[in-house]
Protein backbone atom coordinates (compact mmCIF):
# COMPACT_ATOMS: atom_id res chain seq x y z
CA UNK A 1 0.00 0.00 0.00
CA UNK A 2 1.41 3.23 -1.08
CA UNK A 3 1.81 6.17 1.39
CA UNK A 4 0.60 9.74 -1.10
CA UNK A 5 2.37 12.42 0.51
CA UNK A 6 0.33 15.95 -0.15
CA UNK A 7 2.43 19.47 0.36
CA UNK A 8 1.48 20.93 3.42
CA UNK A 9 1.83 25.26 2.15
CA UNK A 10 2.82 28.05 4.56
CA UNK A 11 5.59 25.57 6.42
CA UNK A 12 8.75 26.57 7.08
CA UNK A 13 11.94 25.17 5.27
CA UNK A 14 14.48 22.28 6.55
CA UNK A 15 17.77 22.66 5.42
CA UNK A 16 20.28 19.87 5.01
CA UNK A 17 23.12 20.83 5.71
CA UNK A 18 27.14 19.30 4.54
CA UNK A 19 29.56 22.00 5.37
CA UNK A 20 32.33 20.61 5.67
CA UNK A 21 32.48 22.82 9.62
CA UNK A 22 29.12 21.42 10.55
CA UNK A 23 30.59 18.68 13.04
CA UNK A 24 33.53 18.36 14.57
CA UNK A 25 34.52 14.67 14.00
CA UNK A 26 35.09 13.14 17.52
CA UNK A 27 36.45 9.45 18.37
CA UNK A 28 33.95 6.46 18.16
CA UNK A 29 35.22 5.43 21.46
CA UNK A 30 34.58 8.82 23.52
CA UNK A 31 34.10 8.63 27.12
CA UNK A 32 31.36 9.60 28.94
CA UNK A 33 28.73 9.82 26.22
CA UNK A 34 25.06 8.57 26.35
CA UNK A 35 24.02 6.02 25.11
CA UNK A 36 22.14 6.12 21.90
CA UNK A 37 20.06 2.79 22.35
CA UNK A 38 19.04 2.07 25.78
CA UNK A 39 16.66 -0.86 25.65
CA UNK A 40 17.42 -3.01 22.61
CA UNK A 41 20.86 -4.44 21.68
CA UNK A 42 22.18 -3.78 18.18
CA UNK A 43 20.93 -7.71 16.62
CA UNK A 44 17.58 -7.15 17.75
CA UNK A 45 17.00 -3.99 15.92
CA UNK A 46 14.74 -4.55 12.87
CA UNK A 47 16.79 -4.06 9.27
CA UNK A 48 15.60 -1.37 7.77
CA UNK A 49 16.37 -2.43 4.20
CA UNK A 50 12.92 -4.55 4.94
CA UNK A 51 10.43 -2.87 3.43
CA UNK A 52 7.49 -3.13 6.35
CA UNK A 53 10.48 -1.76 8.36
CA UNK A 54 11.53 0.83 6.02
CA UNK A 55 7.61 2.12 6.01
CA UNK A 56 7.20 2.28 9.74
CA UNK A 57 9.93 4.46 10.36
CA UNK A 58 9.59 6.82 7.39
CA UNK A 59 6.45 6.43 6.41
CA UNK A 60 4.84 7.55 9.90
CA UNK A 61 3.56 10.72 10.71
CA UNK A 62 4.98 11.18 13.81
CA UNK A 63 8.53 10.69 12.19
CA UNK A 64 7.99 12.89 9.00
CA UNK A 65 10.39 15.22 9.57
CA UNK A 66 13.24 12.48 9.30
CA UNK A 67 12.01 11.72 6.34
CA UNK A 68 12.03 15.28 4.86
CA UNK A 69 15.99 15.13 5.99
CA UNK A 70 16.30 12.03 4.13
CA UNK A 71 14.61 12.62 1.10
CA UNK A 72 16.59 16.36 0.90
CA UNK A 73 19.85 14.99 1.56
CA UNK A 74 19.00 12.40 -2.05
CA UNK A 75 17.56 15.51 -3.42
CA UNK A 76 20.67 17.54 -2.95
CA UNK A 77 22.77 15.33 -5.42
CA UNK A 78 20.72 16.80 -8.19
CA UNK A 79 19.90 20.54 -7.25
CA UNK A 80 16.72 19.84 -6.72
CA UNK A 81 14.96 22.16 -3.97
CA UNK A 82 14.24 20.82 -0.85
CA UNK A 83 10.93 19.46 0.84
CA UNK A 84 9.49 21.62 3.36
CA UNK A 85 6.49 19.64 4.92
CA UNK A 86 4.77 16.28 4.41
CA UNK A 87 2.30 14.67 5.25
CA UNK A 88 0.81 11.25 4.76
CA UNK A 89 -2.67 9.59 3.62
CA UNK A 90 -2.79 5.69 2.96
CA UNK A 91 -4.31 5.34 -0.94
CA UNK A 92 -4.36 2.02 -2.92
CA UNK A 93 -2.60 1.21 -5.61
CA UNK A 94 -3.00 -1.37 -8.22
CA UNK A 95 -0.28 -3.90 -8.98
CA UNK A 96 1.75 -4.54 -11.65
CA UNK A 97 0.08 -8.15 -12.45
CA UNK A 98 -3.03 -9.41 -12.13
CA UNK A 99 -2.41 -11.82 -9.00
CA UNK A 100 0.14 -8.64 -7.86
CA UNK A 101 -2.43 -6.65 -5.83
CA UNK A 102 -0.13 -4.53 -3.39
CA UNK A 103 1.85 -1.76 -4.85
CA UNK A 104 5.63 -1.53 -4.29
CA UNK A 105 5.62 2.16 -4.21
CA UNK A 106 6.88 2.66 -0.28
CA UNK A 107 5.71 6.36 -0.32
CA UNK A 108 4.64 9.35 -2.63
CA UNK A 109 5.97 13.08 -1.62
CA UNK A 110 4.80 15.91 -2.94
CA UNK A 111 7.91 19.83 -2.71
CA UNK A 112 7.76 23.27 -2.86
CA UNK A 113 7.74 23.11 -6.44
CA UNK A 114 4.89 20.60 -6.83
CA UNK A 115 7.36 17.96 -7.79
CA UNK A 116 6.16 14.19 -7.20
CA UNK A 117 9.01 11.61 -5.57
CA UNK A 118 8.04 7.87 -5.31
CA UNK A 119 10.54 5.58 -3.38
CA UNK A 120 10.67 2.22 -3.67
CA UNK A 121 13.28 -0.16 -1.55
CA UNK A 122 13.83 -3.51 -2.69
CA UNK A 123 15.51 -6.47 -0.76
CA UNK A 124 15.38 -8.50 -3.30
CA UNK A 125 15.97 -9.01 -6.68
CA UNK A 126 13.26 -9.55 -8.79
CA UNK A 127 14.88 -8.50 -11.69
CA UNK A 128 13.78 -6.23 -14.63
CA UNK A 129 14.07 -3.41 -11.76
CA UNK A 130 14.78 -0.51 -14.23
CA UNK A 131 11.75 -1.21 -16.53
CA UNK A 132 9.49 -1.59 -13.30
CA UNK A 133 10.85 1.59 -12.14
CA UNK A 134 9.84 3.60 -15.38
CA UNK A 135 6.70 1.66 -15.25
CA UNK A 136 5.85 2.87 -11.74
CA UNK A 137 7.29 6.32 -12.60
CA UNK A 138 4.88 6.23 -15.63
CA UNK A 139 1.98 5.72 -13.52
CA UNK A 140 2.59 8.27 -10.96
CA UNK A 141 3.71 10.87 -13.48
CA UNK A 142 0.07 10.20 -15.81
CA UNK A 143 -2.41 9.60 -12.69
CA UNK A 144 -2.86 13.69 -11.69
CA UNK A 145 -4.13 13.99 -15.34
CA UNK A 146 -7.73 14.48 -15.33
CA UNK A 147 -10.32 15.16 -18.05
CA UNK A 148 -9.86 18.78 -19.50
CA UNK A 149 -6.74 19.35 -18.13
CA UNK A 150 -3.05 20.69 -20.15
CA UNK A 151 -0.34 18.38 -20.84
CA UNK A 152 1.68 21.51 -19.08
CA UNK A 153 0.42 20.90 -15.63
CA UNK A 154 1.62 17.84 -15.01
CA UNK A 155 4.35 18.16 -13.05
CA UNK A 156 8.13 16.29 -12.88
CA UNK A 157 8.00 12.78 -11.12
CA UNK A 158 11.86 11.79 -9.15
CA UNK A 159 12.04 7.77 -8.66
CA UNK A 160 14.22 6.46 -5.99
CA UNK A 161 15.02 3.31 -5.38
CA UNK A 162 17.12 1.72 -2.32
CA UNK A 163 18.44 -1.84 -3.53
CA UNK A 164 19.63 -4.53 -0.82
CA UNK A 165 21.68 -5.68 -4.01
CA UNK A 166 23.90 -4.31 -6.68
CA UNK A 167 22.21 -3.85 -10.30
CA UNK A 168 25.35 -1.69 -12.05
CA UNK A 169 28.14 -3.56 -13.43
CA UNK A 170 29.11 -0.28 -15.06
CA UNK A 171 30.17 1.32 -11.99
CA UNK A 172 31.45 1.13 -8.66
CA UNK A 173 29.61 4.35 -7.64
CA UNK A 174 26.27 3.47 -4.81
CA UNK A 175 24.22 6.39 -5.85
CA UNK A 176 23.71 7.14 -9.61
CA UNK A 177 21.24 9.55 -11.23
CA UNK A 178 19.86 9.47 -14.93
CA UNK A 179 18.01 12.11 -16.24
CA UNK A 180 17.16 12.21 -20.64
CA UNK A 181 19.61 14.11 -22.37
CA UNK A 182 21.03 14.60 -26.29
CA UNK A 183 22.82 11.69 -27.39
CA UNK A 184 25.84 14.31 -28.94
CA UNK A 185 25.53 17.86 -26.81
CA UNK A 186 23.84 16.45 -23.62
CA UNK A 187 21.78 18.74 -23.43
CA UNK A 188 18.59 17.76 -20.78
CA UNK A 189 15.25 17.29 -22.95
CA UNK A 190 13.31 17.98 -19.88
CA UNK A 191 12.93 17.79 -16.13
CA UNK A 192 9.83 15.74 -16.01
CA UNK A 193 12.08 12.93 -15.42
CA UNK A 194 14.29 11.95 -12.85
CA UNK A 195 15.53 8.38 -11.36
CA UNK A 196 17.85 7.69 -8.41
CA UNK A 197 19.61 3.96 -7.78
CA UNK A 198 20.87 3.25 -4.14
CA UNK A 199 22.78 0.11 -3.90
CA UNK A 200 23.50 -1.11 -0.56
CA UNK A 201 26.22 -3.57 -1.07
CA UNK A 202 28.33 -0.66 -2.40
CA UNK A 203 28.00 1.77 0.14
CA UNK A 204 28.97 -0.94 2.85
CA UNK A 205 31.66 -1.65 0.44
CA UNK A 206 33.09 1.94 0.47
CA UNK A 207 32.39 2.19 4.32
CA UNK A 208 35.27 -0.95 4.50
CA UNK A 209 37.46 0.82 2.08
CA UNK A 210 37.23 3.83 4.17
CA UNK A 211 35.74 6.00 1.63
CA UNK A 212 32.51 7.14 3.57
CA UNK A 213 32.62 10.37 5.92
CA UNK A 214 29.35 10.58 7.55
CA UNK A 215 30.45 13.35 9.64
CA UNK A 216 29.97 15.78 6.39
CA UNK A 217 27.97 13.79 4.03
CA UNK A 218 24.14 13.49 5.10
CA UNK A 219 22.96 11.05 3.07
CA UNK A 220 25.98 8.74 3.54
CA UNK A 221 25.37 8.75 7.50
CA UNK A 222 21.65 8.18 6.98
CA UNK A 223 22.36 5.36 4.11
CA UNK A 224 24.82 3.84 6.61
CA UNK A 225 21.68 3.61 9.22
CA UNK A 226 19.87 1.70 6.73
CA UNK A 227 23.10 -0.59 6.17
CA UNK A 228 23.81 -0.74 9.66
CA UNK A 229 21.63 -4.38 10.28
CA UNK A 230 22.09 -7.13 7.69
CA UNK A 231 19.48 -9.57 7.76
CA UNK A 232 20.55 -11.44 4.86
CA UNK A 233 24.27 -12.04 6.16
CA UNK A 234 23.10 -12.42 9.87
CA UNK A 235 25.30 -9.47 10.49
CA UNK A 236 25.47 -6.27 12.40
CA UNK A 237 28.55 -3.77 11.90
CA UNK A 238 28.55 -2.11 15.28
CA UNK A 239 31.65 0.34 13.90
CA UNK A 240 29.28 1.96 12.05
CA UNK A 241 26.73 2.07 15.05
CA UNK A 242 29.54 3.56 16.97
CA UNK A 243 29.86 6.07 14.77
CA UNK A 244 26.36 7.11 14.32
CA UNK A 245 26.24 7.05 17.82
CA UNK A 246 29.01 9.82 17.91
CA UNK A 247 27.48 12.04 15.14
CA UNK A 248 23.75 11.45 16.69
CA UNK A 249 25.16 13.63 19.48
CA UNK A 250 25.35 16.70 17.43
CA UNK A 251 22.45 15.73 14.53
CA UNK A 252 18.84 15.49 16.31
CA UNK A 253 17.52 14.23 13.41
CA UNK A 254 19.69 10.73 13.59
CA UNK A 255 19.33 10.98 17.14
CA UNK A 256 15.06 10.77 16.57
CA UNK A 257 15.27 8.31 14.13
CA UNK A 258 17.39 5.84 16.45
CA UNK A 259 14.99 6.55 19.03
CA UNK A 260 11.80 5.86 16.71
CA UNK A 261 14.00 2.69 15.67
CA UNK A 262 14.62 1.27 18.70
CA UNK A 263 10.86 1.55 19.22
CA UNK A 264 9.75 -0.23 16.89
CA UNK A 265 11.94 -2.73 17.11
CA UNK A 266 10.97 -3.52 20.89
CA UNK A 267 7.17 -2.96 20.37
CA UNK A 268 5.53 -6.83 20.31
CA UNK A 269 3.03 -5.73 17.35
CA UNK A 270 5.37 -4.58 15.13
CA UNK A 271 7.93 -6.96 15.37
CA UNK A 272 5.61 -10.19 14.96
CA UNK A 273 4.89 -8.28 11.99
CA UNK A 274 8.02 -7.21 10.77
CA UNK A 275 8.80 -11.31 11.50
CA UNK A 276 6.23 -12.32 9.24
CA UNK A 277 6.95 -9.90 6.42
CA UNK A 278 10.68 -11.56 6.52
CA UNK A 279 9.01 -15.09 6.59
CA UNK A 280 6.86 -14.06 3.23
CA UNK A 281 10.28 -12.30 1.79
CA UNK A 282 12.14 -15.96 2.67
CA UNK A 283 9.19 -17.78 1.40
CA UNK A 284 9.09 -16.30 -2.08
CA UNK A 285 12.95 -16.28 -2.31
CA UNK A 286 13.14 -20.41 -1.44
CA UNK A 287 10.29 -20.74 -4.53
CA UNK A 288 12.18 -18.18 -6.68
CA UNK A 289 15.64 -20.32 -6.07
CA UNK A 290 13.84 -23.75 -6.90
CA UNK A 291 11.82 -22.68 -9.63
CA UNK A 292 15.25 -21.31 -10.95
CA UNK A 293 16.84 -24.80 -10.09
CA UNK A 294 14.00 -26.58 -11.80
CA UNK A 295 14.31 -25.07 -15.01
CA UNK A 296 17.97 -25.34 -15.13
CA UNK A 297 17.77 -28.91 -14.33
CA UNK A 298 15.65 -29.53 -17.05
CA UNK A 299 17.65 -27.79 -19.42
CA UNK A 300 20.81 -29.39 -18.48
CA UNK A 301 18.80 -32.37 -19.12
CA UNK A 302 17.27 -31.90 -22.17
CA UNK A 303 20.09 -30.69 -23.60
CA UNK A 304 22.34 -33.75 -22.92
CA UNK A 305 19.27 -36.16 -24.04
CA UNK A 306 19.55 -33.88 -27.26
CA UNK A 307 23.30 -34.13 -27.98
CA UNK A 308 22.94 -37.93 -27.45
CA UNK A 309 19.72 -37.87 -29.99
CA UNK A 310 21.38 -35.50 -32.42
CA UNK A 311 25.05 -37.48 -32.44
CA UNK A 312 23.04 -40.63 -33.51
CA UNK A 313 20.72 -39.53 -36.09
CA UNK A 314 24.53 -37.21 -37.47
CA UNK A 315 26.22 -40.80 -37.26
CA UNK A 316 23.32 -42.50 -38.78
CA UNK A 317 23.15 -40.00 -41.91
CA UNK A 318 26.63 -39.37 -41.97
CA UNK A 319 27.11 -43.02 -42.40
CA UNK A 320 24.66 -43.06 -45.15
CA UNK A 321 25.64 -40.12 -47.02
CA UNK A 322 29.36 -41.84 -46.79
CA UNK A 323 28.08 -44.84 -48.66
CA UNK A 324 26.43 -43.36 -51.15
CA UNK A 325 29.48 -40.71 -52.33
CA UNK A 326 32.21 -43.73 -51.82
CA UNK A 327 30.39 -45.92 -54.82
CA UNK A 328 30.67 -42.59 -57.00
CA UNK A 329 34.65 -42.55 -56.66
CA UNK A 330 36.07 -45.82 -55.52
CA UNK A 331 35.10 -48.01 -52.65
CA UNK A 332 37.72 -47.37 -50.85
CA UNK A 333 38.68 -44.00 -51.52
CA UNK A 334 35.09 -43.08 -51.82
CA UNK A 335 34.11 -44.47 -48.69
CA UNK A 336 36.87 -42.71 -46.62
CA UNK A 337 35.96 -39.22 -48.26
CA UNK A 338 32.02 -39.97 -48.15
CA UNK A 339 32.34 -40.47 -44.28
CA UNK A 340 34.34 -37.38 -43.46
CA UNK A 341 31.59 -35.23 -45.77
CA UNK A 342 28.76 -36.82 -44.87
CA UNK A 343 29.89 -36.88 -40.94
CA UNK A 344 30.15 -33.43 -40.93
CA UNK A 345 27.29 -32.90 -42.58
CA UNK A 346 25.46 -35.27 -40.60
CA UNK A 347 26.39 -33.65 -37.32
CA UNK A 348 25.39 -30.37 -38.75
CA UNK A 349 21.90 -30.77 -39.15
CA UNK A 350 21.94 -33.55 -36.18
CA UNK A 351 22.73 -30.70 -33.68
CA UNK A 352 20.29 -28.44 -35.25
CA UNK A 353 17.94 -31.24 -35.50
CA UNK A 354 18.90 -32.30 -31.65
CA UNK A 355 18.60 -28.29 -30.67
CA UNK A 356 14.87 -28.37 -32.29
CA UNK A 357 14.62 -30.90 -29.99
CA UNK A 358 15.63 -29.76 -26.71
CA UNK A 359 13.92 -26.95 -27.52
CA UNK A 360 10.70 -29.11 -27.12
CA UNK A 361 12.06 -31.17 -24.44
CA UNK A 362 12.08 -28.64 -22.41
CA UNK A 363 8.71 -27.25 -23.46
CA UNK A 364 7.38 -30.36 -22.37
CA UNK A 365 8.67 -30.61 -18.71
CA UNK A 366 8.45 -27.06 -17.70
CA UNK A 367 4.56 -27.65 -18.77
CA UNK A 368 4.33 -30.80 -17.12
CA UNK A 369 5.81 -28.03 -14.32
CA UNK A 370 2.03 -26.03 -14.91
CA UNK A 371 4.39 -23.33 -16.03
CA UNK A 372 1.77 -21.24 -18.92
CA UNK A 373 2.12 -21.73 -22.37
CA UNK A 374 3.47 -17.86 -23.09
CA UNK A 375 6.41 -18.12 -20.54
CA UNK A 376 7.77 -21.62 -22.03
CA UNK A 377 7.80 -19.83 -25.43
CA UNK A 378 9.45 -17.06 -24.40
CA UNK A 379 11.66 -19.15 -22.32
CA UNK A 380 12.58 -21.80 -24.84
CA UNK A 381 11.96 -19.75 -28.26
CA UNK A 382 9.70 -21.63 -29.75
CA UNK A 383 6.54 -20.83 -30.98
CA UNK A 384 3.22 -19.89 -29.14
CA UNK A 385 1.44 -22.46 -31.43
CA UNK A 386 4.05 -25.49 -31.35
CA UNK A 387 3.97 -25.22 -27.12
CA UNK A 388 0.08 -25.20 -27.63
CA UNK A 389 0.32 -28.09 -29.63
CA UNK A 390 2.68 -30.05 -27.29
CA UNK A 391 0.54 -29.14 -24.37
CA UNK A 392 -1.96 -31.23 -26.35
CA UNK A 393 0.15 -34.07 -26.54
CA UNK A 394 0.64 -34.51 -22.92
């Protein structure tokens, strides 16, 4: 269920700020500080990269104004102005599938300039991420437009999505930002479009690398929150908690989110159902992993059954064709030349014959598999018709 996010007018501003003199770094290890979590120990805290947990904490009315200090410090990277007051109304959404009935979108926000930002966080893959992102962008970008209204008031949509994975092989940068511009001058077509990629695994990456100063980058000490508890590696880096810790001192707005954190984390409700969000999460991983299996099984099988198939009908031919080109020229030398030819061109169209054939071996158990007759043509390549017709034959 998405969270829409109206502008609240007549507010006043919240500034993010990164001077480089905003904090005066102090040592993790300093004496005599307070403690920033009092009641729940770092491996009980919920990971925040889930997305019920993600929603609770900045997706909440009571803790909107950590998530206008978020969403300002991602905004910053791109000149964009900043947000000045939210608030939030539940709304449903429709899914991308049929059987998909709950909307990804986390939350809608509304700025000053009328600007729409949808964020989506993803712990897993599910692949095709980009084209579901402009989908999703596509849909919040069109849905304002209502009967009688100008193509110039719609206004510019931002995407963001937070990743618990890496998608870019292209670069070893965690935050990247694509916008449409000219192919030759790069010039920007327009500013109705705007898309933002946070992958975790890099930022922790540059955090062990030592590339990361939180002290005087705001979005890298609030990234390194969400990084802070790794469900997926059973893993909790308490270096970065002690550094958090440090800056939480002088930022209130870390400080209240830790608090709001800790929370939620230790309130019985919500952690059953944070539990049972991370049992559905494991649940559809475990069928995604053996429905991956399954089908590359099968086509390891089908594919060796096919080779075996295809080498014997090649011999078979070849052995033929051999015959028939050796009485032409000499039994002997005719027989010698008519193999090599005909072998060749035996196992030719046996391994095309045999890859026609795997083709439909396959077809066949991933249907015996109830898998629908549009994915096993798209999966194997053959035709809509021809895995209609050996649905038939089963």
């Amino acid at each position: 269920m998405p969270l829409n996010i109206p502008l609240r007018p007549n507010s006043s501003s919240i500034t993010v700020m990164e001077d480089a003199g905003f904090y005066k770094q102090k040592s993790a290890n300093q004496t005599g500080r307070e403690k920033l979590l009092k009641h729940v120990p770092l491996e009980k805290l919920m990971d925040l990269k889930v997305d019920y947990a993600f929603k609770q904490l900045f997706g909440s009315e009571k803790n909107k104004d950590i998530t206008v200090v978020f969403l300002n410090a991602i905004l910053k990277k791109t000149g964009r102005k900043v947000i000045k007051e939210i608030a939030f109304t539940n709304t449903e959404s429709g899914g991308e599938y049929v059987d998909d009935k709950q909307s990804r979108l986390d939350f809608l926000a509304i700025t000053d300039d009328n600007e729409r930002i949808n964020v989506e966080i993803q712990f897993t893959n599910k692949y095709d991420l980009v084209k579901r992102s402009v989908y999703y962008w596509a849909g919040v970008y069109r849905s304002p437009l209502q009967k009688r209204m100008s193509y110039k008031e719609l206004q510019p949509v931002i995407a963001i999505n937070i990743m618990n994975f890496n998608l870019f092989q292209q670069t070893d940068r965690f935050h990247t930002m694509y916008h449409l511009y000219e192919d030759e001058e790069k010039f920007k077509l327009t500013d109705v479009m705007g898309f933002h990629f946070i992958e975790m695994p890099k930022l922790i990456n540059d955090w062990k690398n030592g590339n990361l100063d939180p002290w005087n980058d705001v979005l890298v000490r609030w990234l390194l929150m969400l990084g802070m508890v790794d469900y997926r590696n059973k893993k909790v880096y308490d270096d970065i908690y002690q550094e958090l810790e440090a800056i939480a001192m002088k930022d209130k707005s870390v400080r209240a989110a830790f608090q709001n954190w800790e929370q939620l984390s230790m309130t019985q409700e919500e952690y059953f159902a944070y539990e049972s969000r991370l049992k559905q999460i494991n649940d559809e991983e475990a069928a995604q992993r053996e429905a991956e299996l399954r089908l590359q099984e099968a086509k390891e099988k089908a594919i060796r059954e096919g080779r075996e198939e295809g080498k014997q009908e090649g011999l078979a031919k070849g052995r033929k064709e051999g015959r028939k080109e050796g009485r032409k020229e000499g039994r002997k030398e005719g027989l010698a030349k008519g193999i090599a030819e005909g072998k060749a061109e035996g196992i030719a169209e046996g391994k095309k014959e045999g890859e026609k054939s795997t083709q439909e071996k396959i077809a066949r158990r991933l249907l015996m598999n109830d898998m629908d007759s549009e994915t096993v043509a798209e999966t194997t390549g053959l035709s809509i018709e021809r895995v209609i017709q050996l649905q038939r034959e089963i």
